[in-house]
C-alpha atoms as a PDB file:
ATOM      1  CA  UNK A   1      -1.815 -15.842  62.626  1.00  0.00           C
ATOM      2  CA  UNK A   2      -1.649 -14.006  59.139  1.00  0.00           C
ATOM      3  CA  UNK A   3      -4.420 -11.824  58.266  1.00  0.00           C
ATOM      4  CA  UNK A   4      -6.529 -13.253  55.234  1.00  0.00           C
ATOM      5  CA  UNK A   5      -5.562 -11.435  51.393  1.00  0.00           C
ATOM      6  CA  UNK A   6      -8.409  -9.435  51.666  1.00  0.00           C
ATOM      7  CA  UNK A   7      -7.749  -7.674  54.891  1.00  0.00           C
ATOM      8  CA  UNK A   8      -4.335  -6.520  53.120  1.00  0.00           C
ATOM      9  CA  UNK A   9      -5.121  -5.908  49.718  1.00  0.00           C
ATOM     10  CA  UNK A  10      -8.454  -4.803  47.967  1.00  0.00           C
ATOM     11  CA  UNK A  11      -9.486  -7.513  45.036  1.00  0.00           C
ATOM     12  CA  UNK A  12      -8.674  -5.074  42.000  1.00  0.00           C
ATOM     13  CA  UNK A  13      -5.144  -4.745  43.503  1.00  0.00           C
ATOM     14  CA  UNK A  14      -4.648  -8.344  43.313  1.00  0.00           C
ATOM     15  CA  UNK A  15      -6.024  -8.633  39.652  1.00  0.00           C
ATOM     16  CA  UNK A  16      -3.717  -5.679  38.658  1.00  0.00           C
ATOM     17  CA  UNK A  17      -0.943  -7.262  40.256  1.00  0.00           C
ATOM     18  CA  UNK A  18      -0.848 -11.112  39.617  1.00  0.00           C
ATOM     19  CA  UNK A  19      -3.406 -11.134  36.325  1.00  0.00           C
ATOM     20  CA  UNK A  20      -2.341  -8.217  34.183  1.00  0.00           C
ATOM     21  CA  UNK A  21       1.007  -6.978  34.264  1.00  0.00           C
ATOM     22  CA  UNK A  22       1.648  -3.058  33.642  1.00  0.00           C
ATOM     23  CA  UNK A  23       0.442  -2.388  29.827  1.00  0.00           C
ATOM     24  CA  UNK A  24       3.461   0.151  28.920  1.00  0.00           C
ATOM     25  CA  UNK A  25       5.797  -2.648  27.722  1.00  0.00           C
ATOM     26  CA  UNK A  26       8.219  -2.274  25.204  1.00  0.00           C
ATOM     27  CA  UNK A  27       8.022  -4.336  21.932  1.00  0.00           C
ATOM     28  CA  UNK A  28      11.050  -7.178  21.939  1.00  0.00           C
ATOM     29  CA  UNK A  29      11.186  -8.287  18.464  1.00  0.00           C
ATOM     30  CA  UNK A  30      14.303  -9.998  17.317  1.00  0.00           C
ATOM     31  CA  UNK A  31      16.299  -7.833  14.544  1.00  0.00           C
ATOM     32  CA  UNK A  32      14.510  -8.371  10.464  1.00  0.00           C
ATOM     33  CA  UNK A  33      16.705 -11.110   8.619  1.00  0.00           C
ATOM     34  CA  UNK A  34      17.051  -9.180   5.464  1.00  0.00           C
ATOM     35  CA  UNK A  35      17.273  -5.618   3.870  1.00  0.00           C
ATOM     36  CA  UNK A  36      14.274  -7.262   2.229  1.00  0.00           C
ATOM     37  CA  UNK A  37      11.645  -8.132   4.483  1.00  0.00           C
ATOM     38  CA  UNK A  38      12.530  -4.435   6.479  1.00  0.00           C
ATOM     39  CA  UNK A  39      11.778  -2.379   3.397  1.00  0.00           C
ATOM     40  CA  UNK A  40       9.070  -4.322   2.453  1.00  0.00           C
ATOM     41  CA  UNK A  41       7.623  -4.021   6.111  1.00  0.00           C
ATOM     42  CA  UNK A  42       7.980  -0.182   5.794  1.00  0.00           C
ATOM     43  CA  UNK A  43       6.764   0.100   2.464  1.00  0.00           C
ATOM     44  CA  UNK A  44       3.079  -1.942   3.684  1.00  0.00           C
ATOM     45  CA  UNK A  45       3.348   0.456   6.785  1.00  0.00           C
ATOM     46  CA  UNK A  46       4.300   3.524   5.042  1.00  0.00           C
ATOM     47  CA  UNK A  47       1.337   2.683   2.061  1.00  0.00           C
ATOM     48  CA  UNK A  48      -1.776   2.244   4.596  1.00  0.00           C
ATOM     49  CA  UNK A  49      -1.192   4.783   6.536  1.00  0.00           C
ATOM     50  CA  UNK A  50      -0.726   7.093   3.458  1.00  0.00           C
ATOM     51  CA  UNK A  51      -4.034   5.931   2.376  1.00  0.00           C
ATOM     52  CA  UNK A  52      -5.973   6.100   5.069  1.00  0.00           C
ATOM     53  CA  UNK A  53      -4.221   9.712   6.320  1.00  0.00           C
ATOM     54  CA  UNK A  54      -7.580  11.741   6.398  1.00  0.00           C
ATOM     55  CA  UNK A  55      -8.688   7.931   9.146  1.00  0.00           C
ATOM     56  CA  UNK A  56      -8.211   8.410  12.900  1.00  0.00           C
ATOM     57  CA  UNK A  57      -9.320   4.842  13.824  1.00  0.00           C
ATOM     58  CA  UNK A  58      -6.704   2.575  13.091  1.00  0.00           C
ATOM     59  CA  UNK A  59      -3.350   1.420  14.083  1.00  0.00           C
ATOM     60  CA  UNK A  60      -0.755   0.090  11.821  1.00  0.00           C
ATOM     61  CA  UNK A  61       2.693  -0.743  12.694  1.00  0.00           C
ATOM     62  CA  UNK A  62       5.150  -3.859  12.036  1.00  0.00           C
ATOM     63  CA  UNK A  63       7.973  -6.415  13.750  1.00  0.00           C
ATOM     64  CA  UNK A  64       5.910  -5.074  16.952  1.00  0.00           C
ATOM     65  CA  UNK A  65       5.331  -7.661  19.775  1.00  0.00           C
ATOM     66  CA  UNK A  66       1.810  -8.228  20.948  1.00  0.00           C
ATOM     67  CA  UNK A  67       1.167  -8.962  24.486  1.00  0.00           C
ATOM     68  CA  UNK A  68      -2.084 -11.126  24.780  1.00  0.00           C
ATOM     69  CA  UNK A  69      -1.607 -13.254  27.960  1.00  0.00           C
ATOM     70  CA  UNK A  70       0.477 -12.206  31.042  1.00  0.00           C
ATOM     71  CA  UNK A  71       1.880 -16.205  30.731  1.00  0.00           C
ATOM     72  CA  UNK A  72       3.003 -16.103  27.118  1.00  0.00           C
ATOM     73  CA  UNK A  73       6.287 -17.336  26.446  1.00  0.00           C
ATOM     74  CA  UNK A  74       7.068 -14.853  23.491  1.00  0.00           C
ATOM     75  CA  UNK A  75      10.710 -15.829  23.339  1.00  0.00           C
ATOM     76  CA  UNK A  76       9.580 -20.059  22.855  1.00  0.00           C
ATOM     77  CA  UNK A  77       6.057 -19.931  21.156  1.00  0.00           C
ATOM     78  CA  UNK A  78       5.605 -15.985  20.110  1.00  0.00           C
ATOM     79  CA  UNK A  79       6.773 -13.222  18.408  1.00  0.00           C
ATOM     80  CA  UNK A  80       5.445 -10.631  16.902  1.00  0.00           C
ATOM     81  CA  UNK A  81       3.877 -10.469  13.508  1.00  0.00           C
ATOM     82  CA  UNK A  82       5.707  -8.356  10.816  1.00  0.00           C
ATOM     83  CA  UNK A  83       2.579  -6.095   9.816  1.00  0.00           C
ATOM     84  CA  UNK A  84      -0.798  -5.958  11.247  1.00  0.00           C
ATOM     85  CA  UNK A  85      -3.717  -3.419  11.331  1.00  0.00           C
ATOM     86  CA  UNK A  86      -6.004  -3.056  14.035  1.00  0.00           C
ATOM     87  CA  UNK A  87      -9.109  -0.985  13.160  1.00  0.00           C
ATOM     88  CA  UNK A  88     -11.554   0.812  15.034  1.00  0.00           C
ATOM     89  CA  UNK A  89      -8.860   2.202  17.729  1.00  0.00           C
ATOM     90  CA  UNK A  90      -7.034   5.322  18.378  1.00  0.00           C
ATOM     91  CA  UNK A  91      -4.019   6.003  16.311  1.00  0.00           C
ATOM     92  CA  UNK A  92      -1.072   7.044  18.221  1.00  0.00           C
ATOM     93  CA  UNK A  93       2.228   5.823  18.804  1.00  0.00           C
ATOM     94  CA  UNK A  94       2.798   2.773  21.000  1.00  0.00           C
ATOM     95  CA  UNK A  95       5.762   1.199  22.499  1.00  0.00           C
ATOM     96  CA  UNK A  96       3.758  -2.336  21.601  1.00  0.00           C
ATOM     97  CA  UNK A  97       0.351  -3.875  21.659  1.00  0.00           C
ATOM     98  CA  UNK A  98      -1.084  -4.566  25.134  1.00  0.00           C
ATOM     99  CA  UNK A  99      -4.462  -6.422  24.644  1.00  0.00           C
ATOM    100  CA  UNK A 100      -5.347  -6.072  27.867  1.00  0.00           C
ATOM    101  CA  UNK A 101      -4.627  -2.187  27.801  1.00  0.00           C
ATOM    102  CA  UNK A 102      -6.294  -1.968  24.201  1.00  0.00           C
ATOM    103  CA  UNK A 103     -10.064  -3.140  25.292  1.00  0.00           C
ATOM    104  CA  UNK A 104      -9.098  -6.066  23.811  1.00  0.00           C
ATOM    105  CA  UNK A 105      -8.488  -5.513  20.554  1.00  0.00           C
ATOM    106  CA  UNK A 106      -6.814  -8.062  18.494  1.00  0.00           C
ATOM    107  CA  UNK A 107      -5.629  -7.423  15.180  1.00  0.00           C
ATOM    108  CA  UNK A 108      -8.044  -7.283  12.141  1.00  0.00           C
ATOM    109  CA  UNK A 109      -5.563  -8.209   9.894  1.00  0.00           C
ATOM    110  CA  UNK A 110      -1.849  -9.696   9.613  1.00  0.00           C
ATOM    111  CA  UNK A 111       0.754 -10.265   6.787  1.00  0.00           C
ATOM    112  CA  UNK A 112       3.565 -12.137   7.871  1.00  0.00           C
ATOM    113  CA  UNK A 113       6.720 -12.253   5.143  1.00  0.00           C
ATOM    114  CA  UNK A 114       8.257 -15.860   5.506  1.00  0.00           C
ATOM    115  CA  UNK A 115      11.872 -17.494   5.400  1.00  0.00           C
ATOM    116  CA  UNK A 116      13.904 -20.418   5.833  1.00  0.00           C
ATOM    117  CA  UNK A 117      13.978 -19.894   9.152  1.00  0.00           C
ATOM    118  CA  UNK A 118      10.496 -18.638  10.133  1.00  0.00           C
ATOM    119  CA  UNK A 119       8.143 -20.407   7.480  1.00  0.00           C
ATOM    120  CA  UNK A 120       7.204 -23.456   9.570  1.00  0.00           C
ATOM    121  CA  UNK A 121       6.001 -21.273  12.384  1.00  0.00           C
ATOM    122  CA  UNK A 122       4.311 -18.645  10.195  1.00  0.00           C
ATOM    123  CA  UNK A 123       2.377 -21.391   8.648  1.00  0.00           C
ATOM    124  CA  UNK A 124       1.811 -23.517  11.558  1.00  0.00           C
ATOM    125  CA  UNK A 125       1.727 -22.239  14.920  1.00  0.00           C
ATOM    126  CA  UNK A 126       1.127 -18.628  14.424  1.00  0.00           C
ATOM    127  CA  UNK A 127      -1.825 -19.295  11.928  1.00  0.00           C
ATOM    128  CA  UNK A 128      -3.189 -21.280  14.577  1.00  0.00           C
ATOM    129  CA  UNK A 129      -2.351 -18.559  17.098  1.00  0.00           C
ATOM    130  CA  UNK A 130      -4.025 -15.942  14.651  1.00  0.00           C
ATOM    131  CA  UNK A 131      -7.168 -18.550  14.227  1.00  0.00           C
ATOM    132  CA  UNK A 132      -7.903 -19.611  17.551  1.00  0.00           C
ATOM    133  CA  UNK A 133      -6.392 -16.902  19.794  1.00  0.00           C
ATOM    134  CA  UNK A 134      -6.327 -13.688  18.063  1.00  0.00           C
ATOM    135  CA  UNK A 135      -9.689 -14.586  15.944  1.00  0.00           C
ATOM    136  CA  UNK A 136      -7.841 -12.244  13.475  1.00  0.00           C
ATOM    137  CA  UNK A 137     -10.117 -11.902  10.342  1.00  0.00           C
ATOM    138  CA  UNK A 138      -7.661 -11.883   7.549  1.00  0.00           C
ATOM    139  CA  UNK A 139      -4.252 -13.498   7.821  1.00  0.00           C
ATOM    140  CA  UNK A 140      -1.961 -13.451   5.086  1.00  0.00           C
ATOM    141  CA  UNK A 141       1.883 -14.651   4.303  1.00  0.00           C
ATOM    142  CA  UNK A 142       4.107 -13.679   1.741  1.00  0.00           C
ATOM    143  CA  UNK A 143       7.933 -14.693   0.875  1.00  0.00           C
ATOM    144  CA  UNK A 144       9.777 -11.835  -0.495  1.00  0.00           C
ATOM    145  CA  UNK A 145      12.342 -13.879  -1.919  1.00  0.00           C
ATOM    146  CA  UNK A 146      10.224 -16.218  -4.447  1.00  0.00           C
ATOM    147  CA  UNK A 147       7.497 -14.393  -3.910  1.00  0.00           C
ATOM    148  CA  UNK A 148       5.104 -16.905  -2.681  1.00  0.00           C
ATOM    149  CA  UNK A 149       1.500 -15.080  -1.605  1.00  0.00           C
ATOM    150  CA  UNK A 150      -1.391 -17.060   0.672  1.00  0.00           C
ATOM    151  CA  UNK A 151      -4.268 -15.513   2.511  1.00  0.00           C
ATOM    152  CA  UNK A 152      -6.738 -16.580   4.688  1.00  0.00           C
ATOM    153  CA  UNK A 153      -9.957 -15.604   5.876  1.00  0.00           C
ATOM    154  CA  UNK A 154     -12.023 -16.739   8.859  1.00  0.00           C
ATOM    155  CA  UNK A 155     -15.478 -18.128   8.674  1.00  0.00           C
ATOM    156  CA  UNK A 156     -17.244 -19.918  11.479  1.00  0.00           C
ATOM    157  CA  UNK A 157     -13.672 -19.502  13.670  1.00  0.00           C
ATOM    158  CA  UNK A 158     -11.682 -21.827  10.900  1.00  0.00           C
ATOM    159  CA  UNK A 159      -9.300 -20.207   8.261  1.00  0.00           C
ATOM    160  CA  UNK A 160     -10.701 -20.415   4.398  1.00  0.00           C
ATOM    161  CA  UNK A 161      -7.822 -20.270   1.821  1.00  0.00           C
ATOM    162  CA  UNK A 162      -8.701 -16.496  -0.158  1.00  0.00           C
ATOM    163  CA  UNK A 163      -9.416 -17.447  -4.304  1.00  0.00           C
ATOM    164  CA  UNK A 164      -7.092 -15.687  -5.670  1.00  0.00           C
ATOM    165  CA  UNK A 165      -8.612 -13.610  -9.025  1.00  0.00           C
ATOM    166  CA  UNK A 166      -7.537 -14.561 -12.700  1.00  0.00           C
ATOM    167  CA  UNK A 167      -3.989 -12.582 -12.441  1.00  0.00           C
ATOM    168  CA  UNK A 168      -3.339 -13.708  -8.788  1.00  0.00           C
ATOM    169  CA  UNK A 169      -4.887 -11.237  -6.534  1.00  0.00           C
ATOM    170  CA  UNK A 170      -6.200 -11.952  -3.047  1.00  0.00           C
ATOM    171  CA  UNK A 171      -9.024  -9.421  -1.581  1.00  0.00           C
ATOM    172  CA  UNK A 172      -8.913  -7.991   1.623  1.00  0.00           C
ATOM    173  CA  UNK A 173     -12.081  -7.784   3.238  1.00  0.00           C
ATOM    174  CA  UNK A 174     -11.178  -5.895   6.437  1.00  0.00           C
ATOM    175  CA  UNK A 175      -8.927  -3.855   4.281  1.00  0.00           C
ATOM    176  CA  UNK A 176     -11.406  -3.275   1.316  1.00  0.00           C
ATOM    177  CA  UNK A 177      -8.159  -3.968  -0.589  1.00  0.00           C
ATOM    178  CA  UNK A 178      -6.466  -6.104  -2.747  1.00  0.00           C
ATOM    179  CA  UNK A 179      -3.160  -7.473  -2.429  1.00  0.00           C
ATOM    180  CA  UNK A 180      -0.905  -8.647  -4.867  1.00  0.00           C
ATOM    181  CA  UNK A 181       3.237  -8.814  -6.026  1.00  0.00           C
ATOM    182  CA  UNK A 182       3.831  -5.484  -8.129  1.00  0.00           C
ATOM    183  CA  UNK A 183       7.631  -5.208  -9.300  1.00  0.00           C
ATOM    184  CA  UNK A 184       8.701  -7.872  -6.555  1.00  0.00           C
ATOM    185  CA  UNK A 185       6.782  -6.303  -3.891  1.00  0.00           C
ATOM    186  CA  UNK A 186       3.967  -6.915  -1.540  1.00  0.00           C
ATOM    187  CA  UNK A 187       1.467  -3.512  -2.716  1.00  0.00           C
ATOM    188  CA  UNK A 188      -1.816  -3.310  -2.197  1.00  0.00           C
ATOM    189  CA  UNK A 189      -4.627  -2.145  -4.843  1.00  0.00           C
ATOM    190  CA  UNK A 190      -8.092  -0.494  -4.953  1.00  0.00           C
ATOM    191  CA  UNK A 191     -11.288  -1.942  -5.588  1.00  0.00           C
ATOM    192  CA  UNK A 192     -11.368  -0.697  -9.520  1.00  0.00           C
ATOM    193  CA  UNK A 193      -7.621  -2.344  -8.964  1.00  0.00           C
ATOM    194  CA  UNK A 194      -5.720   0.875  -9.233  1.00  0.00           C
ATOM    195  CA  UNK A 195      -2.236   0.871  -7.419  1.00  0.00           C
ATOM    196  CA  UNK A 196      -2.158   2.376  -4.105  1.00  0.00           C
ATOM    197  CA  UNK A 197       1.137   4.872  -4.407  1.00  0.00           C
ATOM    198  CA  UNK A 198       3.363   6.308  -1.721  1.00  0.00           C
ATOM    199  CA  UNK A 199       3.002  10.209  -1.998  1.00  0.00           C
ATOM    200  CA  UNK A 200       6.718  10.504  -4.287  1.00  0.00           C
ATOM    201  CA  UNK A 201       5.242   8.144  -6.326  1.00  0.00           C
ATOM    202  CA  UNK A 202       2.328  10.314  -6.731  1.00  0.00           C
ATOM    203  CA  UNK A 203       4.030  12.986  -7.039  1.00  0.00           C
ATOM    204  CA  UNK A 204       6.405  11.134  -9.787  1.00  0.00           C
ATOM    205  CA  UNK A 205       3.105  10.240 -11.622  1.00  0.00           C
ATOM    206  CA  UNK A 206       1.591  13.650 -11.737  1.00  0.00           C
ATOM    207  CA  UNK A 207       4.855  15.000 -12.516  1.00  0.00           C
ATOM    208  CA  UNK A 208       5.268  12.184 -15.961  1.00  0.00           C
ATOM    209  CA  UNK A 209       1.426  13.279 -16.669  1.00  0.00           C
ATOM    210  CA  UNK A 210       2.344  16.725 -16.461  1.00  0.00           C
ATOM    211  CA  UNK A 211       5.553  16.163 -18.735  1.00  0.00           C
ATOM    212  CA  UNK A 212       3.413  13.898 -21.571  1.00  0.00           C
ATOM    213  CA  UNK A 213       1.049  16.776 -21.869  1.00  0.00           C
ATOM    214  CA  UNK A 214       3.394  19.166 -22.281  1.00  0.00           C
ATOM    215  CA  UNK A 215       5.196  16.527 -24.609  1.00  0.00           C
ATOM    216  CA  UNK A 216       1.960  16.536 -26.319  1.00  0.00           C
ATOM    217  CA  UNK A 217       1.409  20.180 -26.390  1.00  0.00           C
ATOM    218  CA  UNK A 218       4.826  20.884 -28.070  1.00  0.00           C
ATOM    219  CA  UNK A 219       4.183  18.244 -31.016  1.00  0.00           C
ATOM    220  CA  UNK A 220       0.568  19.602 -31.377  1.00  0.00           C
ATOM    221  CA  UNK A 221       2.891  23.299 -31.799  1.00  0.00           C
ATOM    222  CA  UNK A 222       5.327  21.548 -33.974  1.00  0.00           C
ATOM    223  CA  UNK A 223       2.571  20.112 -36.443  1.00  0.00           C
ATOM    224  CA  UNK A 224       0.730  24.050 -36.174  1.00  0.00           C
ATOM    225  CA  UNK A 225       4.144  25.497 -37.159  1.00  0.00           C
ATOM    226  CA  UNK A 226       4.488  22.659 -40.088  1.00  0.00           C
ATOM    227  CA  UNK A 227       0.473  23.392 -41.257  1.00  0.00           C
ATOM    228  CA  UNK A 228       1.866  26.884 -41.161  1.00  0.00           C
ATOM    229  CA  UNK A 229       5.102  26.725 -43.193  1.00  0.00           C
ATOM    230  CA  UNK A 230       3.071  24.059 -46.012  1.00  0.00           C
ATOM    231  CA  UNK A 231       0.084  27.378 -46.030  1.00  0.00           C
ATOM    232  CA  UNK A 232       3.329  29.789 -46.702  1.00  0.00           C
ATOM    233  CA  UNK A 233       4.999  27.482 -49.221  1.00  0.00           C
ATOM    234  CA  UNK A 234       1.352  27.409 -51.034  1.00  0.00           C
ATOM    235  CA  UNK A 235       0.629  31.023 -51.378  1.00  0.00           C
ATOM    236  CA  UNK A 236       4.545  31.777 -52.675  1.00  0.00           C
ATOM    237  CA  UNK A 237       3.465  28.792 -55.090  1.00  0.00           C
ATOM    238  CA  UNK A 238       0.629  30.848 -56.094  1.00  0.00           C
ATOM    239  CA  UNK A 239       2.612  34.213 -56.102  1.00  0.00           C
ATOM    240  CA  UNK A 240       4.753  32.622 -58.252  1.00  0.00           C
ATOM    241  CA  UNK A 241       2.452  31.283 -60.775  1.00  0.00           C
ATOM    242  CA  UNK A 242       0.516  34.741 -60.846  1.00  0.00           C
ATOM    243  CA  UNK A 243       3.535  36.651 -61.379  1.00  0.00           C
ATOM    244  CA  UNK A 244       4.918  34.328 -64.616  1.00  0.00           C
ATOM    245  CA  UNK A 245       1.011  34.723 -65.771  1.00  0.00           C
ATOM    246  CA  UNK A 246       1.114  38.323 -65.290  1.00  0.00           C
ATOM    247  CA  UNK A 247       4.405  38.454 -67.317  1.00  0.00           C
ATOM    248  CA  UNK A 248       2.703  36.473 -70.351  1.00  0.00           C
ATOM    249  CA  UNK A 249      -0.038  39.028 -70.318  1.00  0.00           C
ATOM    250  CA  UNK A 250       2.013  41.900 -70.969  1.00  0.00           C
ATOM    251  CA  UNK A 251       3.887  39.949 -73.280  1.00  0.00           C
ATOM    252  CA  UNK A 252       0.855  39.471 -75.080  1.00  0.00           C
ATOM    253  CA  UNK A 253      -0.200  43.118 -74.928  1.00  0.00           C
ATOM    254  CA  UNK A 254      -2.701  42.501 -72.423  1.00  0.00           C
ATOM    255  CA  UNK A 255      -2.389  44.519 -69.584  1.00  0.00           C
ATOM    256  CA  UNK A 256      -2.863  42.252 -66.513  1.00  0.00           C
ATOM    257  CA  UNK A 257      -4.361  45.164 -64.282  1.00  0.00           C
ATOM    258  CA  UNK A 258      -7.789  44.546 -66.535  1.00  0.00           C
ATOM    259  CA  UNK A 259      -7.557  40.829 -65.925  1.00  0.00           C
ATOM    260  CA  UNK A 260      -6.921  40.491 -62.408  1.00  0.00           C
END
């Protein structure tokens, strides 16, 4: 007669087991379709962490699975979403997104960059994924080929479409950002809607600012050196007009040394 589960196997042992899989999983993401949506992955991955570089609390990554159920089918209803943030976590390198290993912590917000083949389910199934699952409070989309931008934010568990301002710009709440196409790509802005910059192009500005001042200093020079030669050409002017005066005088008889 077999001995019942709990004479072989404590409870916890059996949840660890059959419930929740071990959380160091690798990430299984299929390879990016285009040079395209890869740089613009790394560039939104590259430009949040640069701005938030002084933050410990968040965790940004992209084309990163996330496990959320030990039953999901990731290769038939799932994959991973192209960028997300999750805030209010420790930020350190991870092989993937274990929700069950993460407290679970789903992400705060999502951008997923659509095409031909992957537009339906962005817009259908994973928004409903991202809604009713995830509870993620922004989710956004964004083609990098026509450049199509949507975002989302929930209220009362049900996506809202995000206004967009008067030059297209869709806010960010969980980002306290905006977002919006610069120079055909996805960037994100500040509040006073100044352009978040990757450090070279920081460096690039400060380094153009840097060259108009001296740009500036060097005509302010030139128009010193031009006040400078108009004073000279004056005085000579005068130096000439006293000496042909001086030269009438004596022609007169008048010595000039009593006048002047």
């Amino acid at each position: 007669m077999s001995q019942p589960l709990a004479a072989t196997a404590s409870l916890e042992d059996v949840t660890e087991s059959i419930i929740f899989p071990p959380g160091d999983i690798f990430s299984d993401e299929p390879p990016l379709e285009s040079d395209l949506h890869r740089e613009q992955i790394d560039l939104l991955i590259r430009l949040i962490k640069w701005w938030w570089r002084d933050r410990q609390d968040f965790y940004a990554t992209g084309n990163l699975t996330i496990y959320f159920s030990p039953n999901q089918k990731k290769s038939e209803e799932f994959r991973g979403p192209d960028f997300f943030v999750v805030l209010d976590t420790e930020k350190k390198d991870r092989k993937s997104w274990v929700v069950w290993q993460e407290d679970g912590k789903y992400p705060n917000v999502i951008i997923e960059l659509l095409s031909n083949s992957t537009a339906s389910v962005d817009k259908g199934l994973k928004k409903q994924i991202y809604q009713n699952t995830f509870r993620t409070p922004d989710y956004f989309w964004f083609d990098p080929n026509n450049l199509e931008l949507q975002g989302f934010h929930l209220v009362d568990g049900q996506y809202q479409d995000l206004v967009p301002t008067e030059v297209g710009w869709l806010w960010s709440q969980q980002l306290g950002l905006y977002l919006a196409v610069y120079l055909g790509k996805l960037r994100f802005f500040t509040p006073d809607r100044q352009l978040v910059m990757l450090p070279e192009e920081e460096s690039n500005q400060q380094l153009e600012q840097a060259s108009q001042q001296l740009e500036q200093a060097s005509q302010q020079l030139e128009q010193a050196s031009q006040q400078l030669e108009q004073a000279n050409q004056q005085l000579e002017q005068e130096r000439q007009r006293a000496a042909i005066l001086a030269e009438r005088l004596r022609a007169a008889g008048i010595d000039p040394g009593q006048i002047f």
